[in-house]
Every structure is written in C-alpha cells, then in structure tokens.
C-alpha atoms as a PDB file:
ATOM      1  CA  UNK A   1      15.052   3.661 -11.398  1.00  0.00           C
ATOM      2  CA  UNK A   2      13.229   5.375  -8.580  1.00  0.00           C
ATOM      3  CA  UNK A   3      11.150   8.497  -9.470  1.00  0.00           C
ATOM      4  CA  UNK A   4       8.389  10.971  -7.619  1.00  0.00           C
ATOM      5  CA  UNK A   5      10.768  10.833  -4.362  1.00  0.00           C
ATOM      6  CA  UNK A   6      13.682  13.606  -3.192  1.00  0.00           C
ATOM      7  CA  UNK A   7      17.492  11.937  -3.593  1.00  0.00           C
ATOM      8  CA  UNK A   8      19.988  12.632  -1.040  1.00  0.00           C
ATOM      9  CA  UNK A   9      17.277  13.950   1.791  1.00  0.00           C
ATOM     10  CA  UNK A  10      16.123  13.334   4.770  1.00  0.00           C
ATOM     11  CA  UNK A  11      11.902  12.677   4.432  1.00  0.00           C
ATOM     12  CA  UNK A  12       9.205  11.309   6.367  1.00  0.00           C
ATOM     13  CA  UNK A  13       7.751   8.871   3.941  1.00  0.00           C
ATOM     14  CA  UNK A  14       4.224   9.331   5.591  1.00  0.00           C
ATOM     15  CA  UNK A  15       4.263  13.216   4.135  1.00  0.00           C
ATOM     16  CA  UNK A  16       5.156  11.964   0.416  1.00  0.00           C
ATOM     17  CA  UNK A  17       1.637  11.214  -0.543  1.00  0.00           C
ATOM     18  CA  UNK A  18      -1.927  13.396   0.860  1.00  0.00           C
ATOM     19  CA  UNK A  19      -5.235  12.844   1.759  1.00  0.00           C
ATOM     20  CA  UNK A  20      -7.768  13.492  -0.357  1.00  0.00           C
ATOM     21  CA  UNK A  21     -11.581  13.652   0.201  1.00  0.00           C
ATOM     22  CA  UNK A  22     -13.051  10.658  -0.709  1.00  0.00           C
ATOM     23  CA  UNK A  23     -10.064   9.719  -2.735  1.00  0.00           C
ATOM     24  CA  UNK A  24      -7.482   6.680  -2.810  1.00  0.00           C
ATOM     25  CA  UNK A  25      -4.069   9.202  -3.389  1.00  0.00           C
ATOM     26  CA  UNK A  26      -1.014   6.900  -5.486  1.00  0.00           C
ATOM     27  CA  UNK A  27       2.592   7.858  -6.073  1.00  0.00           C
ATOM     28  CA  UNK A  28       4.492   5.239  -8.142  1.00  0.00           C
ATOM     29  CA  UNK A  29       8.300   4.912  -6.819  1.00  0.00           C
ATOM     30  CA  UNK A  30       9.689   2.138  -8.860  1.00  0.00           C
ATOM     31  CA  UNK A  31       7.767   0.257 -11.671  1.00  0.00           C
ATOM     32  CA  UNK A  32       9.355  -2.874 -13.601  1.00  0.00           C
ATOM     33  CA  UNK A  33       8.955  -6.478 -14.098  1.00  0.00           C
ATOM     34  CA  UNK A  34      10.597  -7.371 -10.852  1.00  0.00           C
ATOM     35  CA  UNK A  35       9.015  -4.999  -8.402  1.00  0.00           C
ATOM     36  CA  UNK A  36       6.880  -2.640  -7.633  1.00  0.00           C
ATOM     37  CA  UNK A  37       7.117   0.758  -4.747  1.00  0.00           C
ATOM     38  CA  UNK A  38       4.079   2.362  -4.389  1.00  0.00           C
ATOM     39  CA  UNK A  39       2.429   5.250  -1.237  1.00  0.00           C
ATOM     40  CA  UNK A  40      -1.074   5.546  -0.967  1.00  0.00           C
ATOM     41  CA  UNK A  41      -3.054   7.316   0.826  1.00  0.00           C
ATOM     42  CA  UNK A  42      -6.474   6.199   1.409  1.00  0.00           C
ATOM     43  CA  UNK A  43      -9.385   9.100   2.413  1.00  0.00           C
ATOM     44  CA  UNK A  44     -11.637   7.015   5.002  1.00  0.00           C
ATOM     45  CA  UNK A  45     -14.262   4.607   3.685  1.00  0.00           C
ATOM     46  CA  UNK A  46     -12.080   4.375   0.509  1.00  0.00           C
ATOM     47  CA  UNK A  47     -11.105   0.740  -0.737  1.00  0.00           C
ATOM     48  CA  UNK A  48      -9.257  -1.642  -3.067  1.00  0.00           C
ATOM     49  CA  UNK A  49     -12.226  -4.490  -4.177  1.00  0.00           C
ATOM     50  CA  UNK A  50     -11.289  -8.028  -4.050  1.00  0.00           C
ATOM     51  CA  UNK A  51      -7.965  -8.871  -6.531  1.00  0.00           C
ATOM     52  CA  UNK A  52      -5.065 -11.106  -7.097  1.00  0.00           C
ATOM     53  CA  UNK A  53      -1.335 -10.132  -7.975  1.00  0.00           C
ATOM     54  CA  UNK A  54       1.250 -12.058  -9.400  1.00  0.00           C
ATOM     55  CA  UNK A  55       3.799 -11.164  -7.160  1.00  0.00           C
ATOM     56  CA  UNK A  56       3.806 -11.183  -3.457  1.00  0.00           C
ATOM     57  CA  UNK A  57       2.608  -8.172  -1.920  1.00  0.00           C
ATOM     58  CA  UNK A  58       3.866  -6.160   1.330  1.00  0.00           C
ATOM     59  CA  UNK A  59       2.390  -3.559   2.871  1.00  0.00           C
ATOM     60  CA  UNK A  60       3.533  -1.149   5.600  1.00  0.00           C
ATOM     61  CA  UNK A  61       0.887   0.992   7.450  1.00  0.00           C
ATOM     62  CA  UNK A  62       2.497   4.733   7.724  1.00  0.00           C
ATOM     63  CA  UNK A  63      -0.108   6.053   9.145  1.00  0.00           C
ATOM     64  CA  UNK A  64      -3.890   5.129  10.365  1.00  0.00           C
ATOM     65  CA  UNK A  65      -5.517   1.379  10.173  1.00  0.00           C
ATOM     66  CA  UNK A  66      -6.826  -0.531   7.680  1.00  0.00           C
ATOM     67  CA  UNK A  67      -8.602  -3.771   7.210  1.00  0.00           C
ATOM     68  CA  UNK A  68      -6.737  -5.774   4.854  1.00  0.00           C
ATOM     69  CA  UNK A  69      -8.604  -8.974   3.930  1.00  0.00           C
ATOM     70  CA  UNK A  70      -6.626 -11.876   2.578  1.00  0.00           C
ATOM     71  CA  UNK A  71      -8.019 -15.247   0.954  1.00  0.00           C
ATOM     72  CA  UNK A  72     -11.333 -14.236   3.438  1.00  0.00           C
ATOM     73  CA  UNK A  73      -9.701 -13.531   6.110  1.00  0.00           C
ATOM     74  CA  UNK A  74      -9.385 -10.489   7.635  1.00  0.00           C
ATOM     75  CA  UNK A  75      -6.746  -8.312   9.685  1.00  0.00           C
ATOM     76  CA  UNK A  76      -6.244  -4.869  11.283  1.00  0.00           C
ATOM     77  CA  UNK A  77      -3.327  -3.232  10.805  1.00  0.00           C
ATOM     78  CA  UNK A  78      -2.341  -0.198  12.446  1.00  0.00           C
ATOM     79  CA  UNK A  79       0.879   2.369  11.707  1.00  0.00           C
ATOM     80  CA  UNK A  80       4.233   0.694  12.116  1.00  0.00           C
ATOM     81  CA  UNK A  81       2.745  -2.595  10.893  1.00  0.00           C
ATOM     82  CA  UNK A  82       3.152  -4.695   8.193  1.00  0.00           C
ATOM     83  CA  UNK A  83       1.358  -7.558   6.780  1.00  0.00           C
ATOM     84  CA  UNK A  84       2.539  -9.568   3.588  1.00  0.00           C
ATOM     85  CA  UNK A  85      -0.368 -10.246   0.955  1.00  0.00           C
ATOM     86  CA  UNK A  86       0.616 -13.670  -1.071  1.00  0.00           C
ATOM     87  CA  UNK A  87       1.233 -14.312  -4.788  1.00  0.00           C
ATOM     88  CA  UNK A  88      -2.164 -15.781  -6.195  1.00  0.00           C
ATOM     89  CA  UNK A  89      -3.701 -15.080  -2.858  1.00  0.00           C
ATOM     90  CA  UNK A  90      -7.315 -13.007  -3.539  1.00  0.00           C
ATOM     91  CA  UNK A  91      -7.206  -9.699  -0.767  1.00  0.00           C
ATOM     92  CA  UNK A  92      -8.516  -6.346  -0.999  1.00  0.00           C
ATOM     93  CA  UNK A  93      -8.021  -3.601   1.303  1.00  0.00           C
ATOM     94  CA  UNK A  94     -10.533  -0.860   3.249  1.00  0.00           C
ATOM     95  CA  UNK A  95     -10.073   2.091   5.070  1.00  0.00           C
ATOM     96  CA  UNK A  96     -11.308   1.828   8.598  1.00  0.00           C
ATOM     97  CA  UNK A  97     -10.088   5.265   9.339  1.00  0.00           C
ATOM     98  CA  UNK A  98      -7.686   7.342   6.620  1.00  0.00           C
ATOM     99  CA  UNK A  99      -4.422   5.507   6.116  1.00  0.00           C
ATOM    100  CA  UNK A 100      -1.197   5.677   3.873  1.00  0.00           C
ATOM    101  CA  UNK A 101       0.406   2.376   2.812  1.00  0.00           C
ATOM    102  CA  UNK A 102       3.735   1.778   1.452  1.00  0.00           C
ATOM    103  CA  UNK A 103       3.337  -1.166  -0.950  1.00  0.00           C
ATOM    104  CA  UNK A 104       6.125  -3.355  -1.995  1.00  0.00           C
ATOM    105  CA  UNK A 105       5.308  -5.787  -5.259  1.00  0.00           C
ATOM    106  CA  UNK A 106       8.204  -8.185  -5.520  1.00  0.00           C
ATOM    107  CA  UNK A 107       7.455 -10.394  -9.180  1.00  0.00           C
ATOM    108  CA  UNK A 108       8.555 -14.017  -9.877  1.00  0.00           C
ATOM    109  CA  UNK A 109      11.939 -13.770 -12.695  1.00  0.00           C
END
C-alpha cells in the first residue's frame, strides 16, 4: 500500500519532500519485498557512500544534479533524467548541487 502521499490529487512530486540544511530529507511511499518508492531530497554536498542493493535501482532526478557513481563509474544527471543503478552493482550517490530523487527498488520474487 502506498502511504506519506495525497490520493485522488493533483501534486508536483518535486514539492513532496524539502530541503534541509546539510541534510539527506526521505519519504518512504511503498515498502515490501518486491519494491521499494522512495523521494529524497539531498541538501548540497550531502551523499549516499558506496553500497550494493539487491534489487535493481532507478532513479529519477526531480530537481537539481547529482553525481551518481556506478561500479566506478561516474554520471551526471540533471532534472528530468533517469539513470538505472543494477542489482549487485556497488554505486553511491553525491550532491553536486541540492537535488530530489525519486527512487524506484524493484526486488527479485
């Protein structure tokens, strides 16, 4: 079930989740073992370290740029864009400027 998020309305997902100063902001959408919906918002110089998820990972820039890194290399992404971040694949993610994220897990069944 989805949760944190208005039903039956009209929203700019962007405005869901807020900066905060020197913060990494997350609002869980969906959590189960199949997938995962997550915002963040990511105050500037903020960052995930180096990690590896089970399930392949998507994530759509709302707003800002980031530098994603995946298995070493690494790619700016700017709002509208997407990159997906491989099962088993080691990536991390940095905040070249403030940017939110809207990150899709999808698990193996």
């Amino acid at each position: 079930m989805l949760k944190n998020i208005d039903f039956e309305s009209v929203i700019p997902l962007e405005k869901t989740v807020a900066y905060q100063k020197g913060q990494i902001v997350s609002k869980t959408i969906a959590q189960n073992d199949a997938v995962s919906l997550t915002l963040f918002a990511f105050d500037k110089g903020e960052e995930i370290s180096t990690h590896s998820s089970s399930g392949d990972a998507m994530v759509y820039i709302l707003d800002g740029k980031a530098q994603i890194t995946i298995d070493g290399k690494k790619y700016d992404v700017q709002k509208g864009e997407t990159i997906v971040m491989p099962a088993g694949k080691p990536h991390a993610l940095f905040a070249t400027e403030q940017f939110k994220m809207f990150l899709i897990v999808v698990f193996p069944s």
